[in-house]
N, C-alpha and C. Protein backbone atom coordinates (compact mmCIF):
# COMPACT_ATOMS: atom_id res chain seq x y z
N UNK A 1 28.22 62.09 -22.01
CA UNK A 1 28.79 60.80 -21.67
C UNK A 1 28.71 60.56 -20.16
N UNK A 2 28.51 61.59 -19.47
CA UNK A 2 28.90 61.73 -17.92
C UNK A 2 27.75 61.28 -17.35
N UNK A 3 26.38 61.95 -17.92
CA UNK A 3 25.70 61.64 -17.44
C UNK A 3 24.80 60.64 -18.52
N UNK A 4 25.23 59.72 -19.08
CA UNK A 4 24.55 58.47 -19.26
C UNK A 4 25.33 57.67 -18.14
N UNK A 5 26.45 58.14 -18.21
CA UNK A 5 27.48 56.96 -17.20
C UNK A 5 26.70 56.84 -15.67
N UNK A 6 26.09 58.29 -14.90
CA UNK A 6 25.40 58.48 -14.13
C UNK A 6 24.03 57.52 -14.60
N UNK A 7 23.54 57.77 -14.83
CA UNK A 7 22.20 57.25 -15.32
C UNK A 7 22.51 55.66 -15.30
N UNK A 8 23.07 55.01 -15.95
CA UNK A 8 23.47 53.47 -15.62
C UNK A 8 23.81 53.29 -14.49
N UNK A 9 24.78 54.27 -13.98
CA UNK A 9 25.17 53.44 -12.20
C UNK A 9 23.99 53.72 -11.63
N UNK A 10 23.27 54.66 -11.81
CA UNK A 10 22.18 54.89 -10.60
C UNK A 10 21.12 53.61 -10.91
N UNK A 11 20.82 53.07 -12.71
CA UNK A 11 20.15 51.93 -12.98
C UNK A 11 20.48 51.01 -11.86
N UNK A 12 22.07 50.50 -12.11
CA UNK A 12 22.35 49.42 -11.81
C UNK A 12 22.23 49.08 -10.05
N UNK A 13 22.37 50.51 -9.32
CA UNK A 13 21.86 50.89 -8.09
C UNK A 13 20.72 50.30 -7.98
N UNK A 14 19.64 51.00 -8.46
CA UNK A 14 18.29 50.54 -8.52
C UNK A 14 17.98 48.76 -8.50
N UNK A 15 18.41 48.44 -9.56
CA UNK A 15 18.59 46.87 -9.55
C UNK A 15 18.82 46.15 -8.43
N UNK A 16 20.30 46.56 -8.10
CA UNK A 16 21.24 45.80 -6.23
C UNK A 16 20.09 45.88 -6.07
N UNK A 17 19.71 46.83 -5.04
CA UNK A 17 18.75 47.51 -4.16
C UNK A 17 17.56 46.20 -4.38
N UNK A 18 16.81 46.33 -5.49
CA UNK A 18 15.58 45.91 -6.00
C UNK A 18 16.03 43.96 -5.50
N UNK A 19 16.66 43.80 -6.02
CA UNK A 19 17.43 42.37 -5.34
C UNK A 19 17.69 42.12 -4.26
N UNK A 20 18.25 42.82 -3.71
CA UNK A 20 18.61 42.80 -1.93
C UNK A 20 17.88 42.76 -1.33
N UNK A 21 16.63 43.42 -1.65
CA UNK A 21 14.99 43.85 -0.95
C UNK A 21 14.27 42.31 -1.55
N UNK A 22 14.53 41.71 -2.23
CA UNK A 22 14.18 40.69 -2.77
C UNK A 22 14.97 39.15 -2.06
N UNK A 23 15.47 39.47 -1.80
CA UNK A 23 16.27 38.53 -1.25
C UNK A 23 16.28 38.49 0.21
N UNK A 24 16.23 39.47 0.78
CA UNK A 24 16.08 39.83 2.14
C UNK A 24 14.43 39.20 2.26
N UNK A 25 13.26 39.65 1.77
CA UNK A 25 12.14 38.87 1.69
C UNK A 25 12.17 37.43 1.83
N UNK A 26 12.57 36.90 0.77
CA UNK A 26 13.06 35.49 0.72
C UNK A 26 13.84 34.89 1.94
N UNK A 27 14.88 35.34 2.60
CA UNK A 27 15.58 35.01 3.60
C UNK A 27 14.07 34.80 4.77
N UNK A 28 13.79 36.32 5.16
CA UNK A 28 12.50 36.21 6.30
C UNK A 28 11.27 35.17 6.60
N UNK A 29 10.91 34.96 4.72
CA UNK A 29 9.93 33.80 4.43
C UNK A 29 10.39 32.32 4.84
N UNK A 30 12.11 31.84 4.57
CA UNK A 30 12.75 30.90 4.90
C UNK A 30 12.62 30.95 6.28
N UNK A 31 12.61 31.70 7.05
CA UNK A 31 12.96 31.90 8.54
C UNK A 31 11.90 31.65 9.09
N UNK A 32 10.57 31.98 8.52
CA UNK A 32 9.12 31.88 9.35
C UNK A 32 8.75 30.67 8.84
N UNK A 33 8.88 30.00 7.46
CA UNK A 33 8.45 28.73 7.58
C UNK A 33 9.36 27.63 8.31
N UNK A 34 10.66 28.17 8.66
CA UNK A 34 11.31 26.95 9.22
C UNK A 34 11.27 27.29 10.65
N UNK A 35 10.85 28.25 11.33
CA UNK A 35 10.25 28.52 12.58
C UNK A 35 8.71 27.61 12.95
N UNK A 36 8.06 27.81 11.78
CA UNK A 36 6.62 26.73 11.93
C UNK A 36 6.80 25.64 11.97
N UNK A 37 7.90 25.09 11.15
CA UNK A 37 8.47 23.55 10.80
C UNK A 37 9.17 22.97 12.12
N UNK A 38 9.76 23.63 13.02
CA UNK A 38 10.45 23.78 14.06
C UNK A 38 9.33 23.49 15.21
N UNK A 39 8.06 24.35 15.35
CA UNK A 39 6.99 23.87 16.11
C UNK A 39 6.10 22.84 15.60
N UNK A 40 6.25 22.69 14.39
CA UNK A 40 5.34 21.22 13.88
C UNK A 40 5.91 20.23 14.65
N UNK A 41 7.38 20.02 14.62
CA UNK A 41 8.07 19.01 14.89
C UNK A 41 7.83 18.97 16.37
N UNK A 42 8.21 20.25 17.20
CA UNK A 42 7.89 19.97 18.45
C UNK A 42 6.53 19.37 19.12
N UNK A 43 5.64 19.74 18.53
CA UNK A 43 3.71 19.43 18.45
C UNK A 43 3.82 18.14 18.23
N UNK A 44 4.30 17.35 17.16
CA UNK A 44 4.73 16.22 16.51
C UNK A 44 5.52 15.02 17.61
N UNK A 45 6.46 15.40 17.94
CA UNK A 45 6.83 14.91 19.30
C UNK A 45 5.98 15.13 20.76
N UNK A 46 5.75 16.15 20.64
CA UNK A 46 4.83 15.92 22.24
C UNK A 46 3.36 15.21 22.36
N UNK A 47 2.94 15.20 20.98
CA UNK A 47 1.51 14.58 20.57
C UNK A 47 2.17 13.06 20.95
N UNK A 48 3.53 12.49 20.57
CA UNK A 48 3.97 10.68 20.42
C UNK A 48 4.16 10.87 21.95
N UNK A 49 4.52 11.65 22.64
CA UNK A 49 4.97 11.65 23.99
C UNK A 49 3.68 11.38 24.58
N UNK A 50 2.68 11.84 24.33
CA UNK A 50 1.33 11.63 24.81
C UNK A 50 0.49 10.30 24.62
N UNK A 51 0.80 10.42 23.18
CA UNK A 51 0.25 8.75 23.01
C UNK A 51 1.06 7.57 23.31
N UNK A 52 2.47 8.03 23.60
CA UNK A 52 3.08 6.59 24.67
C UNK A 52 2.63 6.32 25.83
N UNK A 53 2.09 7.67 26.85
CA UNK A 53 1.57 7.47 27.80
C UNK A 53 0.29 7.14 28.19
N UNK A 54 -0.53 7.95 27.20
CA UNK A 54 -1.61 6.94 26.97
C UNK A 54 -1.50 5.52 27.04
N UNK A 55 -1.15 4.98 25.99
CA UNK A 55 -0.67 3.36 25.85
C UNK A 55 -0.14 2.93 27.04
N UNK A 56 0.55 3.31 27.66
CA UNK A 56 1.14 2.98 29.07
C UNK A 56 -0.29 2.90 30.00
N UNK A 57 -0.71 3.80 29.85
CA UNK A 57 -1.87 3.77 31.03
C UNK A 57 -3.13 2.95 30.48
N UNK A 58 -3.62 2.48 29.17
CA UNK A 58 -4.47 1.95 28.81
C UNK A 58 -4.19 0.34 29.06
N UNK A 59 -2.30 0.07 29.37
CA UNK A 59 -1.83 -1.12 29.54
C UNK A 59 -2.03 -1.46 30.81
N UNK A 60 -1.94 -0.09 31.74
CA UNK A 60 -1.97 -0.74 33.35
C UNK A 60 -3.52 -1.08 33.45
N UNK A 61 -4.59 -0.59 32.57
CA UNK A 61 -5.88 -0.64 33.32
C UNK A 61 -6.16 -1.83 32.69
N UNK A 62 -5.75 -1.99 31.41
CA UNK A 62 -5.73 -3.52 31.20
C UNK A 62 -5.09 -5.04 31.68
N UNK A 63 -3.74 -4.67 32.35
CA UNK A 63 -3.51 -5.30 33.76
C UNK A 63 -4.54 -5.38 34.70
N UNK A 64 -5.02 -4.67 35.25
CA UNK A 64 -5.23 -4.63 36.33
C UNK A 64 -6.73 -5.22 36.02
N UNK A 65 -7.25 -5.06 35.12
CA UNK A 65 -8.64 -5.73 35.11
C UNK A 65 -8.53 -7.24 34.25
N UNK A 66 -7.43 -7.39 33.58
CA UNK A 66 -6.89 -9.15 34.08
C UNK A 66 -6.91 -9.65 35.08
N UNK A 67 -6.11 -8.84 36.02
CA UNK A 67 -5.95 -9.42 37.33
C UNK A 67 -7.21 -9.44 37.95
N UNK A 68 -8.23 -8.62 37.85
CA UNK A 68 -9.55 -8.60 38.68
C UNK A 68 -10.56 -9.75 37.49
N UNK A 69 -10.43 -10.12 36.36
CA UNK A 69 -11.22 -10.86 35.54
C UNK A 69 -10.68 -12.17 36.04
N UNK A 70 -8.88 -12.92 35.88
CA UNK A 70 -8.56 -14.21 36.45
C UNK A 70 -9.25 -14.10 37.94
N UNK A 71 -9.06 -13.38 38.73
CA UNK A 71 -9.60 -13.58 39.88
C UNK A 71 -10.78 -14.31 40.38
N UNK A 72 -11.87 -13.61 39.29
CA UNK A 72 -13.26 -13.95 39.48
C UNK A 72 -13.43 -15.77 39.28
N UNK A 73 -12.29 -16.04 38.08
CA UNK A 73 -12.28 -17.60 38.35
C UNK A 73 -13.34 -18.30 36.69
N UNK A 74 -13.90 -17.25 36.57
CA UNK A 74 -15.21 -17.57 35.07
C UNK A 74 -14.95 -17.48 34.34
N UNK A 75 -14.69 -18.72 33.66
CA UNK A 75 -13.97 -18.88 31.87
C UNK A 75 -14.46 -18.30 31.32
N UNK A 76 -15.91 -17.92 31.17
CA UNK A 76 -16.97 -17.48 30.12
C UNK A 76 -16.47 -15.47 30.14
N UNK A 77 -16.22 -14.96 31.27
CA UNK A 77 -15.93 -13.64 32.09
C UNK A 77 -14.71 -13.45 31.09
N UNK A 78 -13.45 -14.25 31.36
CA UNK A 78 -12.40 -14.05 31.09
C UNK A 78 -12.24 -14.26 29.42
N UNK A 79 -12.92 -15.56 28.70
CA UNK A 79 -13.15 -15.03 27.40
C UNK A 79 -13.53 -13.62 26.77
N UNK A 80 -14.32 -13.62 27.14
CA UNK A 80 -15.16 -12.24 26.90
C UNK A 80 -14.64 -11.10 26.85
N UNK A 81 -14.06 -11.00 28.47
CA UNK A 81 -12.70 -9.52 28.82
C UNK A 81 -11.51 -10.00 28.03
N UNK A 82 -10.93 -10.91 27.77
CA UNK A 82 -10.16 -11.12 26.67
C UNK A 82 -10.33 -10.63 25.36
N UNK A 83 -11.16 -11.57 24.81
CA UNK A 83 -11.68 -10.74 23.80
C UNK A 83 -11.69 -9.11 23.60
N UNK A 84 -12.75 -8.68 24.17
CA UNK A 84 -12.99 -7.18 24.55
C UNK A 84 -11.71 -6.46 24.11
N UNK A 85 -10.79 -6.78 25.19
CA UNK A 85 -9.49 -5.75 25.43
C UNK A 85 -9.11 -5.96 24.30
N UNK A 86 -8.72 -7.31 23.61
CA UNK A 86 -8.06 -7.22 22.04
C UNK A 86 -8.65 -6.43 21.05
N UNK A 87 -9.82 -6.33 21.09
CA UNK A 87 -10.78 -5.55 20.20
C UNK A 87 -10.24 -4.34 20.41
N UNK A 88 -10.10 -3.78 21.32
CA UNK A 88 -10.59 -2.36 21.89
C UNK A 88 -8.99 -2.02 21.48
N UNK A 89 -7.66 -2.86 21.97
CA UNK A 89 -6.35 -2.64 21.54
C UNK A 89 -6.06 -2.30 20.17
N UNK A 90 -7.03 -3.25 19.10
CA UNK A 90 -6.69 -3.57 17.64
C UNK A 90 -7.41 -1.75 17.02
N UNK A 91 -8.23 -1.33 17.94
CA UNK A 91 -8.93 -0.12 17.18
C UNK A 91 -8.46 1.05 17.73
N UNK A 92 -7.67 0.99 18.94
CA UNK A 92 -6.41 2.04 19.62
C UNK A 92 -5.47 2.05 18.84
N UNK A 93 -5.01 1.01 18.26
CA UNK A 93 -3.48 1.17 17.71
C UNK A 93 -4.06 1.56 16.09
N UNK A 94 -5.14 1.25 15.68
CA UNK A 94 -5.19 1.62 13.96
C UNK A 94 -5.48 2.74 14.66
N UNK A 95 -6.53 3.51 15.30
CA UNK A 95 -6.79 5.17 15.11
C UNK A 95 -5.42 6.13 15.71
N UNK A 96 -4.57 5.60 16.79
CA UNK A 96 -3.31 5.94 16.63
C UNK A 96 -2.35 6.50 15.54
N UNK A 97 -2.31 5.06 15.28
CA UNK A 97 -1.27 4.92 13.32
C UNK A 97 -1.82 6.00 12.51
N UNK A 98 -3.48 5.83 12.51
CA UNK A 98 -3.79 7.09 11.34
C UNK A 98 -3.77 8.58 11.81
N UNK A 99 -3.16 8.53 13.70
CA UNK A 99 -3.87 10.04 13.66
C UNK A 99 -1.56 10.71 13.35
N UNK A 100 -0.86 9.31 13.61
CA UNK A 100 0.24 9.99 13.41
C UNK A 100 0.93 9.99 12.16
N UNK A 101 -0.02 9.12 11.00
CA UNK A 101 0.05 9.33 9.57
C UNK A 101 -0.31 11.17 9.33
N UNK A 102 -1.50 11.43 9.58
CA UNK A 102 -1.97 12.86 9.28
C UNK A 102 -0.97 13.70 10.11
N UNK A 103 -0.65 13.65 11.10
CA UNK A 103 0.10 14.80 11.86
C UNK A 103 1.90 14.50 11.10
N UNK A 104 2.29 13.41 10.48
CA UNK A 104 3.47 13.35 9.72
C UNK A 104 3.41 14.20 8.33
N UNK A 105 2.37 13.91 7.86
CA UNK A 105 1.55 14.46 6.74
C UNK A 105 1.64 15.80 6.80
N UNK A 106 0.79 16.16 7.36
CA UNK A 106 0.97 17.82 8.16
C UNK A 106 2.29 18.08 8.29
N UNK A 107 3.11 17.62 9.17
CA UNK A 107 4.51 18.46 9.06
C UNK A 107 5.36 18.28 7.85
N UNK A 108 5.13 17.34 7.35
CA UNK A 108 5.77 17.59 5.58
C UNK A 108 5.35 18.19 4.74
């Protein structure tokens, strides 16, 4: 009787153990993917931090070559660089949108 009683606790030993080691795994795996999730997000933010400034600076050079296109005084000039910049804005902001669709994508 003594030693079946032995024999089960040492089972049920075995088991804890086999669980704990199992669980402890599981904990580490939680910890490294929410460590990656943690730098996605940061990557994720510094990539929008980048493309605000971009946009900021694609706005001053587009100022500034308004100001040098009205200058010149040539309707035909200023259509044109009008035009242009809207074009060139309308295909900045869609390849933008899609590159922070995929990088949202990616971190989910």
């Amino acid at each position: 009787l003594e030693d079946g009683l032995q024999s089960s606790k040492a089972a049920q030993e075995a088991q804890l153990q086999a669980r704990l080691a199992t669980l402890k795994e599981r904990r580490k795996a939680a910890m490294v993917k929410e460590s990656s999730l943690a730098q996605d997000r940061e990557l994720l933010l510094q990539a929008e931090e980048a493309s605000a400034l971009a946009r900021q600076l694609h706005q001053e050079a587009e100022a500034k070559a308004m100001e040098e296109t009205f200058a010149s005084g040539d309707q035909t000039t200023i259509e044109t660089t009008v035009h242009t910049m809207l074009e060139q804005r309308h295909v900045r902001e869609e390849t933008e949108l899609g590159q922070r669709l995929l990088e949202w994508k990616r971190v989910e």
